[in-house]
Every structure is written in structure tokens, then in C-alpha cells.
C-alpha atoms as a PDB file:
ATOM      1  CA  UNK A   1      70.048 107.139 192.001  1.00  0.00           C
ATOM      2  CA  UNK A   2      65.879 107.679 192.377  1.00  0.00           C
ATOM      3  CA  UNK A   3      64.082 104.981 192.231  1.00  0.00           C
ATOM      4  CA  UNK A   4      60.742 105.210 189.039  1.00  0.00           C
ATOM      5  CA  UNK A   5      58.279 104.953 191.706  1.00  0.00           C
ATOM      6  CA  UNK A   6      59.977 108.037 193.633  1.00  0.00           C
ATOM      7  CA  UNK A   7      61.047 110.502 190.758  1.00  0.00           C
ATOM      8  CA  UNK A   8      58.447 110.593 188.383  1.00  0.00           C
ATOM      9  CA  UNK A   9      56.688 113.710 189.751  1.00  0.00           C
ATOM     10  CA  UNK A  10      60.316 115.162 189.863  1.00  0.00           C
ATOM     11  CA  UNK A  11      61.675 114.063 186.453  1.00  0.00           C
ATOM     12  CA  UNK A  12      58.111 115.547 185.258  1.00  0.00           C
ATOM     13  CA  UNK A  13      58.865 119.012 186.767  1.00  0.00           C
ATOM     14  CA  UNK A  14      62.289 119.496 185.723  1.00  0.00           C
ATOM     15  CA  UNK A  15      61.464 118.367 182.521  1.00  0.00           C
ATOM     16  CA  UNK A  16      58.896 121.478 182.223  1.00  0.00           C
ATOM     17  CA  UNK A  17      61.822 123.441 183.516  1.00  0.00           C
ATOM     18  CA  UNK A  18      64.082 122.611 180.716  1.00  0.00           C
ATOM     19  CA  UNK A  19      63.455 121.480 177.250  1.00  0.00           C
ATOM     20  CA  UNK A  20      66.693 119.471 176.714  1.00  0.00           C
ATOM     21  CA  UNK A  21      64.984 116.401 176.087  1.00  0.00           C
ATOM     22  CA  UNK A  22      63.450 114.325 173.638  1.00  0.00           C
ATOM     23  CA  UNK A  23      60.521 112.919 175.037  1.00  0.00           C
ATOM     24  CA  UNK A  24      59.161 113.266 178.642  1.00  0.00           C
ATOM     25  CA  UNK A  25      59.044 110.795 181.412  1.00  0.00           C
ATOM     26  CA  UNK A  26      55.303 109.566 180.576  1.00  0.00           C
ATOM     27  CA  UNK A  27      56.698 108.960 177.050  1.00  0.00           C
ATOM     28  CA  UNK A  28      59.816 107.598 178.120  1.00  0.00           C
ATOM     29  CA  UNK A  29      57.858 105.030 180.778  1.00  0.00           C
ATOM     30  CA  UNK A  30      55.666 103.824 177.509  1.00  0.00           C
ATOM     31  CA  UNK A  31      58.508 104.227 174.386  1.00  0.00           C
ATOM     32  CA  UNK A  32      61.496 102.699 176.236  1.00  0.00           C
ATOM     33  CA  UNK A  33      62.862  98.940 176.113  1.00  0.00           C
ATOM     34  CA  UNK A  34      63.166  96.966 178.942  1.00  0.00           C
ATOM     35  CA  UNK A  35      66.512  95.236 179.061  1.00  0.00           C
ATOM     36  CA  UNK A  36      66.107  92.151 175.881  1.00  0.00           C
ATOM     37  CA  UNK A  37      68.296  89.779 177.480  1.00  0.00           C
ATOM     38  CA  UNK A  38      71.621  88.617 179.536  1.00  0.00           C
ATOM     39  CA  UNK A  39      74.660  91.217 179.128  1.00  0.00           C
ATOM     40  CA  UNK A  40      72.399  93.396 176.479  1.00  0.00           C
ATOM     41  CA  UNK A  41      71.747  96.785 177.843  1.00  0.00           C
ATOM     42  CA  UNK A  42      73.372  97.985 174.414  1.00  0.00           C
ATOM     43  CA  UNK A  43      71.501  96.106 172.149  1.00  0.00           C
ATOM     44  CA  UNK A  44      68.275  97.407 173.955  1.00  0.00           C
ATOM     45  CA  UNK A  45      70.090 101.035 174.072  1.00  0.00           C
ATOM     46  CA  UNK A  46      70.223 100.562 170.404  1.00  0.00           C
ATOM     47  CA  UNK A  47      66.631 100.052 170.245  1.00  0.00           C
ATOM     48  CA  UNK A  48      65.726 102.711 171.805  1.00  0.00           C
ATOM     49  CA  UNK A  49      67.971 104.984 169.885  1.00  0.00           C
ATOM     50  CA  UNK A  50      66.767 103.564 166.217  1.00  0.00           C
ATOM     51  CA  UNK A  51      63.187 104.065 167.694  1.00  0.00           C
ATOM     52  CA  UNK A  52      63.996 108.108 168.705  1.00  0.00           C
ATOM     53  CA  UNK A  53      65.169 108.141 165.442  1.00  0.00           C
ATOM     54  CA  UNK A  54      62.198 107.207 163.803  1.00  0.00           C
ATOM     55  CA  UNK A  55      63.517 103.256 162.789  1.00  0.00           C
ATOM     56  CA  UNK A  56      61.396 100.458 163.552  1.00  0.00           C
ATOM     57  CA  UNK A  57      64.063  97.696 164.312  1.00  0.00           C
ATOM     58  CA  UNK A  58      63.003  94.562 166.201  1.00  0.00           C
ATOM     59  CA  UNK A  59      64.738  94.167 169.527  1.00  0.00           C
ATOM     60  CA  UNK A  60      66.437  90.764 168.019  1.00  0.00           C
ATOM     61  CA  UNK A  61      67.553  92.461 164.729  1.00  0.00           C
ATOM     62  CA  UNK A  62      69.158  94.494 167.243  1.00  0.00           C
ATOM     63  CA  UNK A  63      70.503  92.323 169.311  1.00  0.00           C
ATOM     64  CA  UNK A  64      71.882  90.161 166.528  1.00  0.00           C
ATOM     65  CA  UNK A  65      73.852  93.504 164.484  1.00  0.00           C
ATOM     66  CA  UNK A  66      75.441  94.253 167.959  1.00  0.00           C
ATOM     67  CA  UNK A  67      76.263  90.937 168.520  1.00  0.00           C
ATOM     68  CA  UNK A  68      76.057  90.919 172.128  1.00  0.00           C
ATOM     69  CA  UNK A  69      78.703  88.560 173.959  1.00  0.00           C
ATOM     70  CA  UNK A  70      77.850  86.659 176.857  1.00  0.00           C
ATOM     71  CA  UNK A  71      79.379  85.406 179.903  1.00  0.00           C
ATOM     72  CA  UNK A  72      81.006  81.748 180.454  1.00  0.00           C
ATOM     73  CA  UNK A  73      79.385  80.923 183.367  1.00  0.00           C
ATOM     74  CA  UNK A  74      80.070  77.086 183.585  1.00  0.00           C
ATOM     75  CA  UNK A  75      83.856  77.660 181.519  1.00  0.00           C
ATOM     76  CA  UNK A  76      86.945  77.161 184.027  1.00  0.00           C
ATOM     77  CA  UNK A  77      88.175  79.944 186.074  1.00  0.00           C
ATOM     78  CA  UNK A  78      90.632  81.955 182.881  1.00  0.00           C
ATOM     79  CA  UNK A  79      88.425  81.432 180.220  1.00  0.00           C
ATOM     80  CA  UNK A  80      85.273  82.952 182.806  1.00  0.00           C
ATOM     81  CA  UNK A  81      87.249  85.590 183.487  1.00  0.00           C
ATOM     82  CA  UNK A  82      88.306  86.597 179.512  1.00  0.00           C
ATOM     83  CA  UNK A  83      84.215  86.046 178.963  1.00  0.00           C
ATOM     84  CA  UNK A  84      83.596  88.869 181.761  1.00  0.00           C
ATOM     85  CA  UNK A  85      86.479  91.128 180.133  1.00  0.00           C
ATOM     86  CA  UNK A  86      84.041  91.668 177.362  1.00  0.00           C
ATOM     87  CA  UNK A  87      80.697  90.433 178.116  1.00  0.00           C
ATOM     88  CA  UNK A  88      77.835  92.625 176.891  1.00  0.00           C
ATOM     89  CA  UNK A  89      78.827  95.184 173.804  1.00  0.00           C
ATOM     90  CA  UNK A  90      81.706  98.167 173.484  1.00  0.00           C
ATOM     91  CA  UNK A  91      80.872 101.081 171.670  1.00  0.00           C
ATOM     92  CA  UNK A  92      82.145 100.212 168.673  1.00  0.00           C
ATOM     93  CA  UNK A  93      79.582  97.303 168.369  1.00  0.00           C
ATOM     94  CA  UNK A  94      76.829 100.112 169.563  1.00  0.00           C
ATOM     95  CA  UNK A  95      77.704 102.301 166.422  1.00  0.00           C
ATOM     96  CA  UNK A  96      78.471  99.069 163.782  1.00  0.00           C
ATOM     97  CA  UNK A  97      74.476  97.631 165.271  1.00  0.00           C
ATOM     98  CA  UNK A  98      73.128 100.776 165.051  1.00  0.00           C
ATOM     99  CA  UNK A  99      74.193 101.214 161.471  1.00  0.00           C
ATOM    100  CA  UNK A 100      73.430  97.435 160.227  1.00  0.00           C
ATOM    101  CA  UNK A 101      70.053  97.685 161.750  1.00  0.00           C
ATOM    102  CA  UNK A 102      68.675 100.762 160.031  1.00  0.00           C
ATOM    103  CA  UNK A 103      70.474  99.683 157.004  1.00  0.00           C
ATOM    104  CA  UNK A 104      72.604 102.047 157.166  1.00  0.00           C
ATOM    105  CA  UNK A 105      70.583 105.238 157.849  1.00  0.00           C
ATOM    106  CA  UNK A 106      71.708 105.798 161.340  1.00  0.00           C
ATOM    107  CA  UNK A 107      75.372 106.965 162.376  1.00  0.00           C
ATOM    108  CA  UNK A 108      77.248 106.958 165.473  1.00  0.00           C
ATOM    109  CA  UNK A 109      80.208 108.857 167.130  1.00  0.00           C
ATOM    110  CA  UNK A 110      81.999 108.231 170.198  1.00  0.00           C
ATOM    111  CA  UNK A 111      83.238 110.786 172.766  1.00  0.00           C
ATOM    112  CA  UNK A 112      85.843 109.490 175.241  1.00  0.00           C
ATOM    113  CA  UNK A 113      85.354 110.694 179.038  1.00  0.00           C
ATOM    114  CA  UNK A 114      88.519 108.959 179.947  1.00  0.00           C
ATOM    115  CA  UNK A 115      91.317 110.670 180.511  1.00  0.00           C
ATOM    116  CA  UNK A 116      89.274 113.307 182.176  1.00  0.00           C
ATOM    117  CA  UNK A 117      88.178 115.557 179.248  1.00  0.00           C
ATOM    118  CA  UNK A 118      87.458 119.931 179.485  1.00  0.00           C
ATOM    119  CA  UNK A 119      84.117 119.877 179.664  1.00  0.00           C
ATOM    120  CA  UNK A 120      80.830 120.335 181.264  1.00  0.00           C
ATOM    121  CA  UNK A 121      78.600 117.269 180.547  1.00  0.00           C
ATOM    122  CA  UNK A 122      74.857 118.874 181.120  1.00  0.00           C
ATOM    123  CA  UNK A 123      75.433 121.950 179.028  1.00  0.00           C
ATOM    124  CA  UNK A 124      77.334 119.607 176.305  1.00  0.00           C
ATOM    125  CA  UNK A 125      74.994 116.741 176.362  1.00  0.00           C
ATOM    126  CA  UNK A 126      71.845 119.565 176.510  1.00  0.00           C
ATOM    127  CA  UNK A 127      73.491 121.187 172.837  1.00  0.00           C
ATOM    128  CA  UNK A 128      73.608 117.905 170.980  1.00  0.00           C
ATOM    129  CA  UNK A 129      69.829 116.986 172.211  1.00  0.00           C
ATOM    130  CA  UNK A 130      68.443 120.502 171.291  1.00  0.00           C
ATOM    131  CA  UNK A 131      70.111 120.098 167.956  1.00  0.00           C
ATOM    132  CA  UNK A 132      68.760 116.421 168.049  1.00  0.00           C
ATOM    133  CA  UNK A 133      71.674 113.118 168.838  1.00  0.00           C
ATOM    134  CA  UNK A 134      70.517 110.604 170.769  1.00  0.00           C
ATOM    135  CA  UNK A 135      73.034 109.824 173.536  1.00  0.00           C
ATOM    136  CA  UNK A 136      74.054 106.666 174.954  1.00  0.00           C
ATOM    137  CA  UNK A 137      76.136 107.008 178.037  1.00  0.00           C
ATOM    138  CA  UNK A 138      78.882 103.511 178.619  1.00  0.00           C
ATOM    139  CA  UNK A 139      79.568 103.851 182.529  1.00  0.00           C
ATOM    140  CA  UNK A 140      81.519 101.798 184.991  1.00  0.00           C
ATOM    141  CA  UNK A 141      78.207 101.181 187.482  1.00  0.00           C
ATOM    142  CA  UNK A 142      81.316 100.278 190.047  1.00  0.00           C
ATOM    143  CA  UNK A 143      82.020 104.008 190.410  1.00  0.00           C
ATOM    144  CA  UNK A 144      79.993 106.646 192.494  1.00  0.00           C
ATOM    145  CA  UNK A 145      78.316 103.501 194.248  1.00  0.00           C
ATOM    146  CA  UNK A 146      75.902 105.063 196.877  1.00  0.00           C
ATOM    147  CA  UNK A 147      76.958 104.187 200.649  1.00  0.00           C
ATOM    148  CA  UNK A 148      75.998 101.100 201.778  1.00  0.00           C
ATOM    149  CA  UNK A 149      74.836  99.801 198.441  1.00  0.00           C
ATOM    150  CA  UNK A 150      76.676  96.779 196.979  1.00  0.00           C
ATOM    151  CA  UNK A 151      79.304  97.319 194.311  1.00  0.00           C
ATOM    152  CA  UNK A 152      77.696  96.032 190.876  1.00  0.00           C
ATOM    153  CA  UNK A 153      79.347  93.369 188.887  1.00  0.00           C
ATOM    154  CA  UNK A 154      79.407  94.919 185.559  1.00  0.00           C
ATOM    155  CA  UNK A 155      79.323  98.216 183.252  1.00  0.00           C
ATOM    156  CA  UNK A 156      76.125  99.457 181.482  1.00  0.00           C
ATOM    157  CA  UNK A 157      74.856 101.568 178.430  1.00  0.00           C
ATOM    158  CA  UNK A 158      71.882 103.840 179.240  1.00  0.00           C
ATOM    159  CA  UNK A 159      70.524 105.994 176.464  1.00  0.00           C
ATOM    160  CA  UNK A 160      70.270 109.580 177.941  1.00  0.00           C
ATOM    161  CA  UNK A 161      66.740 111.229 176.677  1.00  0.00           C
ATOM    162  CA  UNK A 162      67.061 114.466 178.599  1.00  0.00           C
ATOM    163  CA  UNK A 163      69.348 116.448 180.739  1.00  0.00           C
ATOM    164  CA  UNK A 164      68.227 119.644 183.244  1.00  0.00           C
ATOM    165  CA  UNK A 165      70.478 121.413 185.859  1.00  0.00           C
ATOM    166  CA  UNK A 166      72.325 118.961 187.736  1.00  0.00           C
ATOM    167  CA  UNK A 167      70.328 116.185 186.538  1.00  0.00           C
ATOM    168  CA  UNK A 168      70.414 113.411 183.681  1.00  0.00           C
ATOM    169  CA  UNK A 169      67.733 111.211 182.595  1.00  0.00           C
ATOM    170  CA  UNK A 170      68.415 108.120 181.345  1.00  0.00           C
ATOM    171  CA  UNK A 171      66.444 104.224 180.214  1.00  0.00           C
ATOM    172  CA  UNK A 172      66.611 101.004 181.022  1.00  0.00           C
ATOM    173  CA  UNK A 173      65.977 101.692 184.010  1.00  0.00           C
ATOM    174  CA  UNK A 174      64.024 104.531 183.987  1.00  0.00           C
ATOM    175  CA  UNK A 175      66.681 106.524 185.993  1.00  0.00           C
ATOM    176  CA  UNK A 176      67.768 110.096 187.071  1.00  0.00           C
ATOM    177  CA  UNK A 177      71.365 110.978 188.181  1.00  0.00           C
ATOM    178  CA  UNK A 178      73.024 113.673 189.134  1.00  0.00           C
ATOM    179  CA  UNK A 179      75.845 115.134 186.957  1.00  0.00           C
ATOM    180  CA  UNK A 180      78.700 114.369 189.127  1.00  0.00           C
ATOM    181  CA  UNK A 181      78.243 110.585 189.577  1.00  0.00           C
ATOM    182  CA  UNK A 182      77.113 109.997 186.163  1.00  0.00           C
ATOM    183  CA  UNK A 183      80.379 112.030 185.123  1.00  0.00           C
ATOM    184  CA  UNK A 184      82.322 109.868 187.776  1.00  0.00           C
ATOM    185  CA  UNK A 185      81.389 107.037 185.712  1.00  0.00           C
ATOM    186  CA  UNK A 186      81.885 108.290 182.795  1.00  0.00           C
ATOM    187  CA  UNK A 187      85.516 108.740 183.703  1.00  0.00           C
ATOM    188  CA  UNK A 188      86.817 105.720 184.298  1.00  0.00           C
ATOM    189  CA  UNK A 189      89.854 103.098 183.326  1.00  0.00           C
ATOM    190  CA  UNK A 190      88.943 100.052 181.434  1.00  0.00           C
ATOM    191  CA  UNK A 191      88.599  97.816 184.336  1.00  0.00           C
ATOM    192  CA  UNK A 192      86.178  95.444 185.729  1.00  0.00           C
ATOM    193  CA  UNK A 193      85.907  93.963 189.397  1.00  0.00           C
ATOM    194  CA  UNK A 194      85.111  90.799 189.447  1.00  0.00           C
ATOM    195  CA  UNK A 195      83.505  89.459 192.780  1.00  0.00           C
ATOM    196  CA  UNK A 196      85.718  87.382 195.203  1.00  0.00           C
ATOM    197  CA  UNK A 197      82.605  84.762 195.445  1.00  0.00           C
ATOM    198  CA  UNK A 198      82.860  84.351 191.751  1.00  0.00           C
ATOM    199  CA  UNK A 199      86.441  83.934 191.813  1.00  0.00           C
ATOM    200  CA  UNK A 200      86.487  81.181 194.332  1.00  0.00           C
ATOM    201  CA  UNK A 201      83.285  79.334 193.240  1.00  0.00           C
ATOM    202  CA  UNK A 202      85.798  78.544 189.944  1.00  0.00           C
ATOM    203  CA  UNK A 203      88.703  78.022 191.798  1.00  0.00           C
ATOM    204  CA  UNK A 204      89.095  74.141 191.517  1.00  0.00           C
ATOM    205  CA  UNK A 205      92.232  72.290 192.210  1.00  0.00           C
ATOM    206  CA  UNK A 206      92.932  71.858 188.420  1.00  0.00           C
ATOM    207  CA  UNK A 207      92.599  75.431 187.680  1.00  0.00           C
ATOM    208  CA  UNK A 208      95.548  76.436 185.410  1.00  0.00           C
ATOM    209  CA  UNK A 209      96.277  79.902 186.605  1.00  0.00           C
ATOM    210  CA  UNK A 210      99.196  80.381 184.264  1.00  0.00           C
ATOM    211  CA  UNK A 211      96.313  80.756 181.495  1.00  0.00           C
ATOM    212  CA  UNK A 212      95.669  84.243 182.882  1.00  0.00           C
ATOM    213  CA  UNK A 213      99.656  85.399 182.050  1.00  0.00           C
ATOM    214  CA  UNK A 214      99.448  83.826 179.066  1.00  0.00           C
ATOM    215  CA  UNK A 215      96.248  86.860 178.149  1.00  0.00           C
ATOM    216  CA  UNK A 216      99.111  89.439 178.210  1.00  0.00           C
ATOM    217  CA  UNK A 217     100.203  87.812 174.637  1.00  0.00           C
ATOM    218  CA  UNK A 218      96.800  89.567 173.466  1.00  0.00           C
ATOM    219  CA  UNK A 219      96.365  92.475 175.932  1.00  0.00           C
ATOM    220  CA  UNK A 220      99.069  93.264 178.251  1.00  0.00           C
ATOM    221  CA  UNK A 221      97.065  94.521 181.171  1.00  0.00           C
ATOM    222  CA  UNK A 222      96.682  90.984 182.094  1.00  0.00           C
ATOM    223  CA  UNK A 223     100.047  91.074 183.387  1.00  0.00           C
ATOM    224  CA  UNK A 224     100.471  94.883 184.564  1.00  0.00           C
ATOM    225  CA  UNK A 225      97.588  94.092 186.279  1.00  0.00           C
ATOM    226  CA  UNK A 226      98.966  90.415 187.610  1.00  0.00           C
ATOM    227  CA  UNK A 227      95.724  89.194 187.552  1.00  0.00           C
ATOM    228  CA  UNK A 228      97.205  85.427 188.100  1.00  0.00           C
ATOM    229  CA  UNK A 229      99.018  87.023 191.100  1.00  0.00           C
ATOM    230  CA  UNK A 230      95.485  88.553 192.247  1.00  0.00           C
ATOM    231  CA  UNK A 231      93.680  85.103 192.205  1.00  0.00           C
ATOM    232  CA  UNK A 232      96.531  83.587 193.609  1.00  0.00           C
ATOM    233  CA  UNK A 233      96.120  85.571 196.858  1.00  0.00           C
ATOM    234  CA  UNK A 234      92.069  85.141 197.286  1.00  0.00           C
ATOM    235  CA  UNK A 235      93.638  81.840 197.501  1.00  0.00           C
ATOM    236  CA  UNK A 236      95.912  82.530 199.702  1.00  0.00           C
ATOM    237  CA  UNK A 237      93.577  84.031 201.944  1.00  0.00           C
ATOM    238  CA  UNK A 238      91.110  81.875 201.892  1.00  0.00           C
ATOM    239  CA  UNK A 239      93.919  80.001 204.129  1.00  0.00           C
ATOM    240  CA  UNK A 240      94.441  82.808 206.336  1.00  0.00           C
ATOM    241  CA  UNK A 241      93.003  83.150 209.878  1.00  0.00           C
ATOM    242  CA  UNK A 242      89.314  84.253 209.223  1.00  0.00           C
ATOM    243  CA  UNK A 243      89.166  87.798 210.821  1.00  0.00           C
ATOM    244  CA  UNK A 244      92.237  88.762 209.036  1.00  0.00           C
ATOM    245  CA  UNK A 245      90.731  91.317 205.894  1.00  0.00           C
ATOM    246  CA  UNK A 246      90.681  89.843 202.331  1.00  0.00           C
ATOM    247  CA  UNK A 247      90.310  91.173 198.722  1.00  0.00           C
ATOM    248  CA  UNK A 248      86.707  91.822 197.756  1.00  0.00           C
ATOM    249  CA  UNK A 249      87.287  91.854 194.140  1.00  0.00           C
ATOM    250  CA  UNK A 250      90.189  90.684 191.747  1.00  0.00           C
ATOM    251  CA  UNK A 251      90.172  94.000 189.224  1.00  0.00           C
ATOM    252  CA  UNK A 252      90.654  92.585 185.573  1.00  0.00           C
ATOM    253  CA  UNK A 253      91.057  94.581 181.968  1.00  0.00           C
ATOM    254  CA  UNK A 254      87.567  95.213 180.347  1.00  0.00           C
ATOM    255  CA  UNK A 255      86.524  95.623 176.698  1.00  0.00           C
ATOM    256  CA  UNK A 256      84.909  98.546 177.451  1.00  0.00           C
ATOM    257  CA  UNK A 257      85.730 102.131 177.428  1.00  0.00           C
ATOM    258  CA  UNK A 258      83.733 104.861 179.375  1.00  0.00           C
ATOM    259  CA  UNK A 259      82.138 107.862 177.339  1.00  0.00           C
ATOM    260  CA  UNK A 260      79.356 108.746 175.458  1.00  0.00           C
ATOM    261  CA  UNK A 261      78.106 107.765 171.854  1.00  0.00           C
ATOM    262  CA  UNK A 262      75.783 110.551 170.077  1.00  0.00           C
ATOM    263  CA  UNK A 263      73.645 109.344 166.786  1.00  0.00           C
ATOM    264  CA  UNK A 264      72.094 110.527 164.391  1.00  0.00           C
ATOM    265  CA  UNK A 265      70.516 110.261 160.588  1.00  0.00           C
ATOM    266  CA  UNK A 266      73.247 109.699 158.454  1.00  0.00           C
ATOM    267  CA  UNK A 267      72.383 111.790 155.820  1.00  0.00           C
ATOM    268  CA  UNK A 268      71.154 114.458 158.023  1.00  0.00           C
ATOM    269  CA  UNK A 269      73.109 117.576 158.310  1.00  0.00           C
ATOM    270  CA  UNK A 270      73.451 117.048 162.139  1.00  0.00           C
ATOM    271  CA  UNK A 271      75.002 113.396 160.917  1.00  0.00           C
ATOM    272  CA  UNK A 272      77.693 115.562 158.954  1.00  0.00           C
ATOM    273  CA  UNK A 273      78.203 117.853 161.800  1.00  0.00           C
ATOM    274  CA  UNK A 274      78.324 114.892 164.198  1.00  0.00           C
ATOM    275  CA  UNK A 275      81.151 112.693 162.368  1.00  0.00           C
ATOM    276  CA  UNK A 276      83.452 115.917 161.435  1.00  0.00           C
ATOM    277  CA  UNK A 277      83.232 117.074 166.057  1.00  0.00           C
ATOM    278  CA  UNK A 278      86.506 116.994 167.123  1.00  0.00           C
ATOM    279  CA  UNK A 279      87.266 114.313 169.999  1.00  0.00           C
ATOM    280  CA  UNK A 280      86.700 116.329 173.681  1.00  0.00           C
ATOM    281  CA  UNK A 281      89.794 118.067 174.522  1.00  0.00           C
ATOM    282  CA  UNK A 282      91.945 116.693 177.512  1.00  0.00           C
ATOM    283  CA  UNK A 283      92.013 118.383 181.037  1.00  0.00           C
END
């Protein structure tokens, strides 16, 4: 992705090109909210979004109706990993904050991208703008990473405020990306990678890696994806002769699923239209 400092001349001209948008990138550089605090890019999405809507909510009403989780950074190796499994927000608690927050004025609806759906995102996301939703994109950020770039540790909610051929702009941070890697992210599996160095800094000789079976009894992609049997090797490894390769990441089960979330005034006949879409039909 462009950098502010790099696109704004180009998010300026494209915008002119196409009206699919709901403010411009001077606006959006003064209107939108800079991330609020650890693990909340959706509470600060939800800002955003109440404040396109024309709601004044402040950004720790917000915060506190999403009810942002946070990671465990100090808790013991399992219980770290179950707090990264769902730091931050789903969707769900997007669309229940949204709707506590404006008292109930503002509604939300969630499109799954995953399985890959028929559908072409810049003419689909331009149609609910014109008409005027507010979308906020959920993406794995550990998809479509450019070359050479390090892999992120974590998804992210970006409310999209315009779209133009090829090209989506989104908040938080002021961003533009091109269709097909904000589409790769939007298609994605509920899984998170979770940094070898992070693994390891919590791997202490008392560490009761049978806790991480014993998730399955709540979710069983703990065990189809043997994440004990994962950690287990990085330790392994760490043993190992050190040229021989090792695992970069340990891939756990996330909260989160990838798609997009339109709102909209309840009452508003856009609201009506917007809770009776049917979900994106499968490829």
C-alpha cells in the first residue's frame, strides 16, 4: 500500500474521477480517528462510521459498546495464545457497538468474503456508497504482504470511504489499495500467525502445553490445527543445528472472520434494504 505522504495528490485525482465516495481525502485527513487504543481499530472504525452517519459518539463510548478485548501479554504461553485468538473486536461486536452507541439508530450487516464469494468488490462496494452504507472492511493484514515487508501480527478493520477503478480508500491509516490485495484479504480462513519470537519468549520450562488440546473442548480447530504439536516443534527446533530452517509462525484459530460490514440509519429505507440483502453468493 501508498504511503499518506505519497498518495494524497493521487487519492485527490481519482477521487474527482469517480464519485463513489463519501468524503474526499482532505476531509478524510481532518474527519477520521486515529487508532483510540491497543487492539481497537474497530472501536475507532466505529467512530468513524457513527460520525459519517451523522452521530456524535465519544471514541470511549465507543470503545466501551464494542468492548474491545486485549491481549495477555504477561499470561503463560496457552492462555497468551487464546488472548491473541480474539484480541481486538469481530464483526459482530462492530454491529452490537455500533448500535449501543447511537442508541440504537445505526444498523449493521455483515457480508462474508470467505469462501470466495461471485462478486466484484469495487463495483459492489461503489453501489452501497452511492446509495449511502458506510463500509468497514475486517482483513487478514497477513495476506497480500508486499515483498520484502514483514508479515504483520494481527487482523484489522478499516472503514472504506471511497472506492474508484482498481482502487479502495480506506482510514486509520489513511490508506489506498488496490482491489486485488484488499480482496485477497478479504478472503481469508479464520487464522492468525502468531510470531515464533512470541512463542518462545513464553516458552518456560513449566509451560503446560496440554492446555492448548484441551481449547478443542471449546473450538475444535485447536486440535485440527495441533497447535500443541506446532509449539512443540519451535521447541524442537530451537534444539536443532542452527542453519537447519525453522517455523516462522505457529498458525492458531482466530475470532475473526474476513468480509465486509455495511451500516446504515436504522430507520432509513437504505437500513431496510440493507438488513433484507441476501448473503453474497458462493463462487
Amino acid at each position: 500500500m501508498m504511503k499518506q505522504s505519497a498518495h494524497a495528490h493521487l487519492i485527490d485525482r481519482l477521487l474527482w474521477q469517480l464519485a463513489s465516495c463519501f468524503f474526499g481525502e482532505t476531509e478524510a485527513v481532518e474527519r477520521q480517528t486515529l487508532q483510540i487504543g491497543a487492539s481497537a481499530c474497530g472501536a475507532t472504525a466505529v467512530v468513524d462510521v457513527l460520525k459519517a452517519l451523522g452521530v456524535e459518539v465519544a471514541p470511549e463510548e465507543a470503545d466501551r459498546c464494542v468492548r474491545t478485548r486485549l491481549r495477555r501479554n504477561e499470561a503463560p504461553l496457552p492462555d497468551y495464545l487464546r488472548s491473541r485468538s480474539e484480541a481486538g473486536a469481530t464483526h459482530s461486536q462492530l454491529i452490537l457497538g455500533a448500535q449501543e452507541a447511537s442508541q440504537g439508530k445505526v444498523a449493521g450487516r455483515f457480508f462474508h468474503f470467505h469462501p470466495r464469494r461471485l462478486v466484484r468488490l469495487i463495483p459492489w462496494l461503489a453501489r452501497w456508497i452511492r446509495k449511502g452504507a458506510v463500509p468497514v472492511a475486517t482483513m487478514n493484514m497477513q495476506l497480500a504482504v508486499p515483498e520484502g515487508e514483514e508479515v504483520p501480527d494481527a487482523w484489522h478493520h478499516q472503514l472504506i470511504f471511497g472506492v474508484a477503478p482498481n482502487t479502495v480508500f480506506m482510514t486509520n491509516p489513511l490508506d489506498v489499495g488496490s482491489e486485488e490485495e484488499v480482496h485477497q484479504r478479504l478472503c481469508s480462513e479464520s487464522v492468525l500467525l502468531i510470531r515464533r519470537e512470541d512463542v518462545l519468549q513464553r516458552l518456560t520450562p513449566g509451560c503446560c502445553l496440554s492446555a492448548l488440546s484441551e481449547e478443542s473442548r471449546s473450538d475444535p480447530r485447536w486440535k485440527a490445527l495441533d497447535v500443541e504439536g506446532q509449539v512443540r516443534q519451535v521447541a524442537l527446533e530451537e534444539e536443532q543445528e542452527p542453519d537447519r530452517p525453522k517455523s516462522a509462525h505457529v498458525t492458531i484459530p482466530a475470532a475473526y472472520s474476513s468480509g465486509i460490514t455495511l451500516f446504515a440509519l436504522r430507520e432509513s429505507l437504505l437500513g431496510r434494504e440493507l438488513l433484507d440483502a441476501p448473503e453474497l453468493p458462493l463462487l
